[in-house]
PDB file of N, CA and C in Angstrom:
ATOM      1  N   UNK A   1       0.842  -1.181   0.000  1.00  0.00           N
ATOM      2  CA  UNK A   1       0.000   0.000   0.000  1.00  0.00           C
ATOM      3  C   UNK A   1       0.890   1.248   0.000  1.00  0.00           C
ATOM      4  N   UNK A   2       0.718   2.406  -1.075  1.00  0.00           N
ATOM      5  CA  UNK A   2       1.580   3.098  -1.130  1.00  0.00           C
ATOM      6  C   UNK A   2       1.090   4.515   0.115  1.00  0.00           C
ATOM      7  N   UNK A   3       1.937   5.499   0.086  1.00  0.00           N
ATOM      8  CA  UNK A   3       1.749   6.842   1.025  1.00  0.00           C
ATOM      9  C   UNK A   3       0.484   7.099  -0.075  1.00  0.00           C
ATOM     10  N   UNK A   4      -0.357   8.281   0.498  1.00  0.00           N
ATOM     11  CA  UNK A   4      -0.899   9.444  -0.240  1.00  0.00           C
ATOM     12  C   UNK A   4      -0.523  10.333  -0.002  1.00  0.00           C
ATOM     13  N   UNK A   5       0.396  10.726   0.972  1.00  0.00           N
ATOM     14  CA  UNK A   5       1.000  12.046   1.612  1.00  0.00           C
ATOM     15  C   UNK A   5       1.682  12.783   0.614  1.00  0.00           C
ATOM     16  N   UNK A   6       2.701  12.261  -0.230  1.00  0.00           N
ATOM     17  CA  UNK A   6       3.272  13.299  -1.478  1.00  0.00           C
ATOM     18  C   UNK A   6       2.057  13.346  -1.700  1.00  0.00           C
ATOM     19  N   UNK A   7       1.517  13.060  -2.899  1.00  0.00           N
ATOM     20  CA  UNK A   7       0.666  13.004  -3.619  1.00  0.00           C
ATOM     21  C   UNK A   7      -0.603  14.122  -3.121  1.00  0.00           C
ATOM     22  N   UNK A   8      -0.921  14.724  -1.967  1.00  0.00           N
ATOM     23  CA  UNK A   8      -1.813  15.317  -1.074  1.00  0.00           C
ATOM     24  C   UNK A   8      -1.452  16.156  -0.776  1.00  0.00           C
ATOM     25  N   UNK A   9       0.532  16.498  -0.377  1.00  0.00           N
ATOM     26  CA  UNK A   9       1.269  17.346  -0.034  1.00  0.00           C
ATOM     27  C   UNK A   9       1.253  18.709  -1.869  1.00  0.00           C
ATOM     28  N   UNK A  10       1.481  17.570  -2.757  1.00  0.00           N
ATOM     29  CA  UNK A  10       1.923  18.010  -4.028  1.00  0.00           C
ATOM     30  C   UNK A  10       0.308  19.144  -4.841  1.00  0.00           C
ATOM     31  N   UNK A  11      -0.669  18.419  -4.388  1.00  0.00           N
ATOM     32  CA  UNK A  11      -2.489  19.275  -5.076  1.00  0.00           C
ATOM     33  C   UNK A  11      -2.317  20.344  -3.644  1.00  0.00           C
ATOM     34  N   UNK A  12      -2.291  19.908  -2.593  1.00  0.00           N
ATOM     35  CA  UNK A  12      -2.539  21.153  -1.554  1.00  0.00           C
ATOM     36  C   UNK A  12      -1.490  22.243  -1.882  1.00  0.00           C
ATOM     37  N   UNK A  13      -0.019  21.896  -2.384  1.00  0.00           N
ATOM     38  CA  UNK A  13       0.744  22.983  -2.575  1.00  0.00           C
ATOM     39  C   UNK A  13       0.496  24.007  -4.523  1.00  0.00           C
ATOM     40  N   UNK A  14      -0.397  23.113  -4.578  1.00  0.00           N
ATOM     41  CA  UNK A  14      -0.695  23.218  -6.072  1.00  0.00           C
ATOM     42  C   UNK A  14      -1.841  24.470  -6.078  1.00  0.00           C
ATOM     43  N   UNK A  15      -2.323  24.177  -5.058  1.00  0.00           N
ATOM     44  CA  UNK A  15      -4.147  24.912  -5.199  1.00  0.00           C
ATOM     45  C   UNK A  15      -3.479  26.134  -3.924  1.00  0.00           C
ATOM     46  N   UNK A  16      -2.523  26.221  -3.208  1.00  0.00           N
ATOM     47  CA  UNK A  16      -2.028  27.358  -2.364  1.00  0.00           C
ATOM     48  C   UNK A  16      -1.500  28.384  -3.420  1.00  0.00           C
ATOM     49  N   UNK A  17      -0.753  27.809  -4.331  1.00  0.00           N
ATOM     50  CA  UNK A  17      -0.353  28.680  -5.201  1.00  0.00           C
ATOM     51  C   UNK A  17      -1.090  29.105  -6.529  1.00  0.00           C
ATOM     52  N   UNK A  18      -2.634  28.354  -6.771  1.00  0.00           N
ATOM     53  CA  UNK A  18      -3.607  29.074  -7.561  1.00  0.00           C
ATOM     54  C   UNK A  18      -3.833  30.496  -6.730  1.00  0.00           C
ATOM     55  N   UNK A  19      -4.235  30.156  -5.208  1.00  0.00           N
ATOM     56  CA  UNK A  19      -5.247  30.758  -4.413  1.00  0.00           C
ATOM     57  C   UNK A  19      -4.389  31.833  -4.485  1.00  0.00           C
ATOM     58  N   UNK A  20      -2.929  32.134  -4.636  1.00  0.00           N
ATOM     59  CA  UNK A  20      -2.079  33.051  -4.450  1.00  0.00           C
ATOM     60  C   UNK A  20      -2.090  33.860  -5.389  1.00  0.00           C
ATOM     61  N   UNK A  21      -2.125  33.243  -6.317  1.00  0.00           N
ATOM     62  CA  UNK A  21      -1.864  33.872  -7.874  1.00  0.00           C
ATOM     63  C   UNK A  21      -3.115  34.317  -8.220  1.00  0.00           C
ATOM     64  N   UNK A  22      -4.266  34.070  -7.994  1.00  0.00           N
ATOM     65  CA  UNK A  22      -5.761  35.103  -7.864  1.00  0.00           C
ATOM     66  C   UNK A  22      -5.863  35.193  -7.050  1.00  0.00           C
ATOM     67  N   UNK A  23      -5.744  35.785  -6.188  1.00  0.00           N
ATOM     68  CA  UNK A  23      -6.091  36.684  -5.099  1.00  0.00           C
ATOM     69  C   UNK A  23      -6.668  38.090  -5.532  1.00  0.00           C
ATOM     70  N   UNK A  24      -7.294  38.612  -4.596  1.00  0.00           N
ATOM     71  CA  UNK A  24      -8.038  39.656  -5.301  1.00  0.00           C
ATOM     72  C   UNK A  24      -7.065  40.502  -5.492  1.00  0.00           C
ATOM     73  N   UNK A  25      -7.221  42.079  -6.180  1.00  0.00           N
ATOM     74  CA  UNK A  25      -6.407  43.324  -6.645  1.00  0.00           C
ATOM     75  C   UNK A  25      -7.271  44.517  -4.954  1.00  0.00           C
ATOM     76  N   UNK A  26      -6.471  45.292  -5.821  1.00  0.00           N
ATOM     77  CA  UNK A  26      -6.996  46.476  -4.781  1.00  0.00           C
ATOM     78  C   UNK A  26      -7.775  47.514  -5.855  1.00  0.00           C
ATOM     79  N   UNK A  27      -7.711  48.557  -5.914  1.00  0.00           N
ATOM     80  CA  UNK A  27      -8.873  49.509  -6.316  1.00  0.00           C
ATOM     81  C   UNK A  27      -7.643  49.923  -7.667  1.00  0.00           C
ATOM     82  N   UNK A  28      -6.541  50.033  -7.334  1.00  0.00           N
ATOM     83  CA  UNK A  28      -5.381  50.241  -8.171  1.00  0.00           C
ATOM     84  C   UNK A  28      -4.943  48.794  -9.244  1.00  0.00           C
ATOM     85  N   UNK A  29      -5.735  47.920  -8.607  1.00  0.00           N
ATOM     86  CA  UNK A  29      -5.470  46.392  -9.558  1.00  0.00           C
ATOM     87  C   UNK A  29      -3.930  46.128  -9.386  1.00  0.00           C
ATOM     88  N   UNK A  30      -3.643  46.721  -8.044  1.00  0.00           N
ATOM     89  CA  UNK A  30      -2.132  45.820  -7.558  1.00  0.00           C
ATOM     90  C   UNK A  30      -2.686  44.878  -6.732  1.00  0.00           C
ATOM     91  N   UNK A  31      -1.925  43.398  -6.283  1.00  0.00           N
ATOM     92  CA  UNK A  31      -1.992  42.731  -5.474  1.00  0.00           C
ATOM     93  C   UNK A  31      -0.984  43.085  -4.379  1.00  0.00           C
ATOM     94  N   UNK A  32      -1.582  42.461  -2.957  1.00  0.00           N
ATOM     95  CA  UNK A  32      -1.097  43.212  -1.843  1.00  0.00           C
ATOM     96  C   UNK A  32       0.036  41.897  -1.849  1.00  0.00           C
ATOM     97  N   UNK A  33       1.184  42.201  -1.061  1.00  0.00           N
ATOM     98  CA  UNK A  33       2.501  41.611  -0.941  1.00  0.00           C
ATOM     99  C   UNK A  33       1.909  40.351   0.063  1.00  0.00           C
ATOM    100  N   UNK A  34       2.749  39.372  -0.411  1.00  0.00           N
ATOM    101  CA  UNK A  34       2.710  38.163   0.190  1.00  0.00           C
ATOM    102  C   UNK A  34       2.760  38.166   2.566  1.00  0.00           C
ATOM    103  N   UNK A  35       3.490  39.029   2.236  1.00  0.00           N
ATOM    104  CA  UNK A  35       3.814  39.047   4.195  1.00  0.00           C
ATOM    105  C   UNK A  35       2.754  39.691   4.400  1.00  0.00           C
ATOM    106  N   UNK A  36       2.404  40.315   3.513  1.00  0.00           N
ATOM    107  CA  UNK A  36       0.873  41.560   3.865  1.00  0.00           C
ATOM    108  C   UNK A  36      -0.340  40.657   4.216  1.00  0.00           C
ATOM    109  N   UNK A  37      -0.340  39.823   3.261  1.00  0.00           N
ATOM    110  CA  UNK A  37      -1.722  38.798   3.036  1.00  0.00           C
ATOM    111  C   UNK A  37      -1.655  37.857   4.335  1.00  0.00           C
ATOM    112  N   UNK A  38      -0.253  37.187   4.465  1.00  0.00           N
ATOM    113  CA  UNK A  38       0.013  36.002   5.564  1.00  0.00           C
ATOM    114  C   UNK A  38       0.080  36.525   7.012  1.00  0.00           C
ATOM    115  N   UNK A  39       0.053  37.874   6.906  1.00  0.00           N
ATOM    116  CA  UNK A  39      -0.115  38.663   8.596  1.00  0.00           C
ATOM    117  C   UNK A  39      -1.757  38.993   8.560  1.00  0.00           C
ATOM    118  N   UNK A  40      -2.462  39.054   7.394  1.00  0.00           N
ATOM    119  CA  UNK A  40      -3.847  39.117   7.399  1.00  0.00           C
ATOM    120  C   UNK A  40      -3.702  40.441   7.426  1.00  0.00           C
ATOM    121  N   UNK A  41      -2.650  41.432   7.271  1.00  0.00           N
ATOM    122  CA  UNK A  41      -2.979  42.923   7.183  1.00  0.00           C
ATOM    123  C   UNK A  41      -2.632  43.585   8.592  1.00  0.00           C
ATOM    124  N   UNK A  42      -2.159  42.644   9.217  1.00  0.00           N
ATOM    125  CA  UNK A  42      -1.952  43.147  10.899  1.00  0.00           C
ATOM    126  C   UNK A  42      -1.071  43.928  11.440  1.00  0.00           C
ATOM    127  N   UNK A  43       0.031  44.608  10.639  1.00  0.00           N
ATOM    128  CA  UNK A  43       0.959  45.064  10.986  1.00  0.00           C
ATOM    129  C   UNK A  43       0.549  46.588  10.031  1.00  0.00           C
ATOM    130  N   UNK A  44      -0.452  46.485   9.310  1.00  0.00           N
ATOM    131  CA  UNK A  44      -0.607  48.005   8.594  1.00  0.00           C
ATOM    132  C   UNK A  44      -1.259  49.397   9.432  1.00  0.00           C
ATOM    133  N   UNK A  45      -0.250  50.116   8.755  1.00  0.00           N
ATOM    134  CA  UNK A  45      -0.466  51.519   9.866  1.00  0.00           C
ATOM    135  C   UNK A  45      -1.178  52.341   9.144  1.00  0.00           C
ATOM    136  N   UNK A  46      -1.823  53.450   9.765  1.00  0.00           N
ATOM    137  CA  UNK A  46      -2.204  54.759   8.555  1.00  0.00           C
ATOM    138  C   UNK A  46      -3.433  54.454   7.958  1.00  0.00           C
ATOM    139  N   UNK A  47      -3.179  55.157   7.101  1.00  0.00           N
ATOM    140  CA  UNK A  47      -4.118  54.644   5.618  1.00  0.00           C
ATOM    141  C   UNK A  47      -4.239  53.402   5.142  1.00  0.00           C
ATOM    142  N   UNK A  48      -2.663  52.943   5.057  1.00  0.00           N
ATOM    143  CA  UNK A  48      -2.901  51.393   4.575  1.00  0.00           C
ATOM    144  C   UNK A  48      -4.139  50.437   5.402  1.00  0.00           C
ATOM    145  N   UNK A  49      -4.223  50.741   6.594  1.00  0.00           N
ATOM    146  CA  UNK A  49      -5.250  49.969   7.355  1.00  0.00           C
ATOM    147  C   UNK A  49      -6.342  49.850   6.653  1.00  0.00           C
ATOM    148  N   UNK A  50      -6.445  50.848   5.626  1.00  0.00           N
ATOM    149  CA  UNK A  50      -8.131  50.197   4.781  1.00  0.00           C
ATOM    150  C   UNK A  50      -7.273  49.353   4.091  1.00  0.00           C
ATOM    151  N   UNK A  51      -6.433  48.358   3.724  1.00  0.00           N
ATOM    152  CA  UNK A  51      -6.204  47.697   3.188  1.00  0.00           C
ATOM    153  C   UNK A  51      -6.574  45.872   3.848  1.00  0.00           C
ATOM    154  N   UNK A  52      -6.745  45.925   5.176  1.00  0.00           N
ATOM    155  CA  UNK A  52      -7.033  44.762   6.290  1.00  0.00           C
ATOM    156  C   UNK A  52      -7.953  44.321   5.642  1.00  0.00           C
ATOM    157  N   UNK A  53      -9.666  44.294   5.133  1.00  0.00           N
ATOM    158  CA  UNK A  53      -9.939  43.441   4.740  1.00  0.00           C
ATOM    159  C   UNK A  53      -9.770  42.885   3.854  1.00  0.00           C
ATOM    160  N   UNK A  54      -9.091  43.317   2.451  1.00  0.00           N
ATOM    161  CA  UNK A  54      -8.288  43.104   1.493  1.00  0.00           C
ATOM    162  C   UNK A  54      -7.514  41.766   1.782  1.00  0.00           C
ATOM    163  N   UNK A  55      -6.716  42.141   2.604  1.00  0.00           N
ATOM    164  CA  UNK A  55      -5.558  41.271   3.306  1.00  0.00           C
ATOM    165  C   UNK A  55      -6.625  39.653   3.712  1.00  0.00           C
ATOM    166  N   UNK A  56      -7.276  39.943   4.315  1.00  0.00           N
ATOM    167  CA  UNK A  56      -8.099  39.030   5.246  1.00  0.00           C
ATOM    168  C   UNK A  56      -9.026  38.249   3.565  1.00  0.00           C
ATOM    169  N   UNK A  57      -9.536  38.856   2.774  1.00  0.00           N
ATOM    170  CA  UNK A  57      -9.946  37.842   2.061  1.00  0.00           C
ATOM    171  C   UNK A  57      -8.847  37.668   0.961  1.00  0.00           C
ATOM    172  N   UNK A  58      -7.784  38.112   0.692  1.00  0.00           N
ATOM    173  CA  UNK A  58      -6.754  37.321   0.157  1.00  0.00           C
ATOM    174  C   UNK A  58      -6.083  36.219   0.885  1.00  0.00           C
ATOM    175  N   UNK A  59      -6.164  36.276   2.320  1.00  0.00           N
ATOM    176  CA  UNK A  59      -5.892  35.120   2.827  1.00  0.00           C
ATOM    177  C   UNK A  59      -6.965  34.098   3.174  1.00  0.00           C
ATOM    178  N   UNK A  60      -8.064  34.387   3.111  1.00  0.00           N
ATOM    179  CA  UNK A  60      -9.145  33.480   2.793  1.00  0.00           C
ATOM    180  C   UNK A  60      -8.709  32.329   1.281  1.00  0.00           C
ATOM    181  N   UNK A  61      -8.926  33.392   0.504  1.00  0.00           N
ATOM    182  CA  UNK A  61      -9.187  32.752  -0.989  1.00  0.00           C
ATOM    183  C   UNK A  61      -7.714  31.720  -0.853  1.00  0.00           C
ATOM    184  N   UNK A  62      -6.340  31.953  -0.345  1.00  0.00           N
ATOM    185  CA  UNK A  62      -5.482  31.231  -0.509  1.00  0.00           C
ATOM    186  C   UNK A  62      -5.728  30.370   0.175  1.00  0.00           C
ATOM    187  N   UNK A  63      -5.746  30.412   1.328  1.00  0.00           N
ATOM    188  CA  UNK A  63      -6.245  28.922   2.385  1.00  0.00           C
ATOM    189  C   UNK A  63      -7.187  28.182   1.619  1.00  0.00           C
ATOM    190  N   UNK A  64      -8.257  28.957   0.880  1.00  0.00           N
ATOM    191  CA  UNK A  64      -9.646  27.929   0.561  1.00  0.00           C
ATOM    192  C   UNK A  64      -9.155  27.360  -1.040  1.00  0.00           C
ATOM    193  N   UNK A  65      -7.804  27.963  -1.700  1.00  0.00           N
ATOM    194  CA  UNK A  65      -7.415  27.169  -2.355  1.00  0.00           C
ATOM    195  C   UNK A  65      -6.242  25.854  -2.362  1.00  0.00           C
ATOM    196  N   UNK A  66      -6.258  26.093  -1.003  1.00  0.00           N
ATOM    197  CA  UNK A  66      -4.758  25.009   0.077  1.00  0.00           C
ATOM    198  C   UNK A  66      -5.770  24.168  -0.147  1.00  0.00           C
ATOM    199  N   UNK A  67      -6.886  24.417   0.644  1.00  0.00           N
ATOM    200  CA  UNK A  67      -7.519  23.131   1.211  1.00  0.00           C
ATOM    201  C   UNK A  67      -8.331  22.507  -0.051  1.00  0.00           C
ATOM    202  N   UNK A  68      -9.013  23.365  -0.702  1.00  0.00           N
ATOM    203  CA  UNK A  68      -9.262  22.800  -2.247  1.00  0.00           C
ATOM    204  C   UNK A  68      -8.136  21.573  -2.835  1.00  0.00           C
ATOM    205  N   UNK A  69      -7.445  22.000  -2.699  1.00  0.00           N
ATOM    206  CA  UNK A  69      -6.294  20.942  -3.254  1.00  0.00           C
ATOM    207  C   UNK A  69      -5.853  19.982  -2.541  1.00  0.00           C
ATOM    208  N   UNK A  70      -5.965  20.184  -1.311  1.00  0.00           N
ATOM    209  CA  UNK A  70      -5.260  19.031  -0.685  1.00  0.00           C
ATOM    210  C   UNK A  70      -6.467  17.900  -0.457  1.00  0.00           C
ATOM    211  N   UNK A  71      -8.016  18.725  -0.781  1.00  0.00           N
ATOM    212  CA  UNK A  71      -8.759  17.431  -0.435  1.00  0.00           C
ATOM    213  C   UNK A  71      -8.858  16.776  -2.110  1.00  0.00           C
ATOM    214  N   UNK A  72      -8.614  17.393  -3.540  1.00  0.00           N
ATOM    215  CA  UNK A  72      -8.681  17.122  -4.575  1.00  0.00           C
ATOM    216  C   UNK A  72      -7.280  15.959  -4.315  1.00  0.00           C
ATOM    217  N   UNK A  73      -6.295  16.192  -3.794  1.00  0.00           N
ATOM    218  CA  UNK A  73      -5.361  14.984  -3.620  1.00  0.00           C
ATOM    219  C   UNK A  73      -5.532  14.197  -2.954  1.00  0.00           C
ATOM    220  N   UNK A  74      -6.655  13.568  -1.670  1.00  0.00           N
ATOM    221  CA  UNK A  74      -6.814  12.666  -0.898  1.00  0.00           C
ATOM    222  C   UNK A  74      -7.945  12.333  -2.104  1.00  0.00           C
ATOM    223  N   UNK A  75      -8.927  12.655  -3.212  1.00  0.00           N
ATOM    224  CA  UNK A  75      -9.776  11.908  -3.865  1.00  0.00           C
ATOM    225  C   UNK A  75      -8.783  11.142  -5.010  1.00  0.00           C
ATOM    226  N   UNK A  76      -7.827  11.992  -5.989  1.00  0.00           N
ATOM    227  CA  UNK A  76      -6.880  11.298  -6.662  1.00  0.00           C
ATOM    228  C   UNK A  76      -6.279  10.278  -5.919  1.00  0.00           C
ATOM    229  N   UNK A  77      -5.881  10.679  -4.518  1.00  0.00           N
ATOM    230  CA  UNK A  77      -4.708   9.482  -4.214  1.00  0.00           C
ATOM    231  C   UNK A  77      -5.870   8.175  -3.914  1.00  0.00           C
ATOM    232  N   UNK A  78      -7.122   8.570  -3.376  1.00  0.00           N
ATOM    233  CA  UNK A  78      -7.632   7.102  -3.302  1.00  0.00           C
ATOM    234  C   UNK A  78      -8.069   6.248  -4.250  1.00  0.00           C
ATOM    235  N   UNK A  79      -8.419   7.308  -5.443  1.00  0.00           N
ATOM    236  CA  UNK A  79      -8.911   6.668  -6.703  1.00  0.00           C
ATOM    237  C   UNK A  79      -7.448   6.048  -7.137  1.00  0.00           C
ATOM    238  N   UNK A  80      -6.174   6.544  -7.071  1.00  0.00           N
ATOM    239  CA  UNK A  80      -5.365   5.565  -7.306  1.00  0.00           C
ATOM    240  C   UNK A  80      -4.821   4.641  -6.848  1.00  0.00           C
ATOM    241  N   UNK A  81      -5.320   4.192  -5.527  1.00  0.00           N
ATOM    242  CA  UNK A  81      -5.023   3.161  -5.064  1.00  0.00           C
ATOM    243  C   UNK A  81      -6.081   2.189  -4.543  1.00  0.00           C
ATOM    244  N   UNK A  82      -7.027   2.323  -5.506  1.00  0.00           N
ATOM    245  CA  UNK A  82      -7.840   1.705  -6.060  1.00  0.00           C
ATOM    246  C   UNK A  82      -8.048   0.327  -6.583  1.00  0.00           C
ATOM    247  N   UNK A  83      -7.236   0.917  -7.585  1.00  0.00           N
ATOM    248  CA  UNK A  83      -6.898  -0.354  -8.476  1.00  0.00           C
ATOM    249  C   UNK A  83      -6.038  -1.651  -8.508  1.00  0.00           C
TER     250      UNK A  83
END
């Protein structure tokens, strides 16, 4: 019986980096910086602070494309060990 763990490790890291790569824009159609998104916006001062929910559903959409993938790799890995 083989692992599914690569195989689960490999779609969850697959669908983190969709969720990354669409992530939403801002009003300027820049995307906010990676440490920006993974602090959820928590360290922004000023003005930037209207940027927090921004932050908060770019780190939504990436998590909900982690987990998208990693459960799309526990259905591949069982359908392949299936057979």
């Amino acid at each position: 019986m083989r692992s599914t763990a690569p195989l689960v490790g490999l779609f969850a890291i697959a669908g983190g980096a969709i969720g990354f790569f669409l992530r939403p824009t801002d009003i300027l159609g820049q995307q906010l910086p990676l440490s920006m998104v993974l602090s959820r916006g928590a360290n922004l001062q000023g003005l930037d602070r209207l940027l927090i929910p921004l932050a908060q559903r770019s780190f939504n959409e990436m998590a909900a494309g982690l987990l998208i993938g990693a459960v799309l790799g526990v259905v591949v890995a069982a359908l392949g060990t299936r057979r």
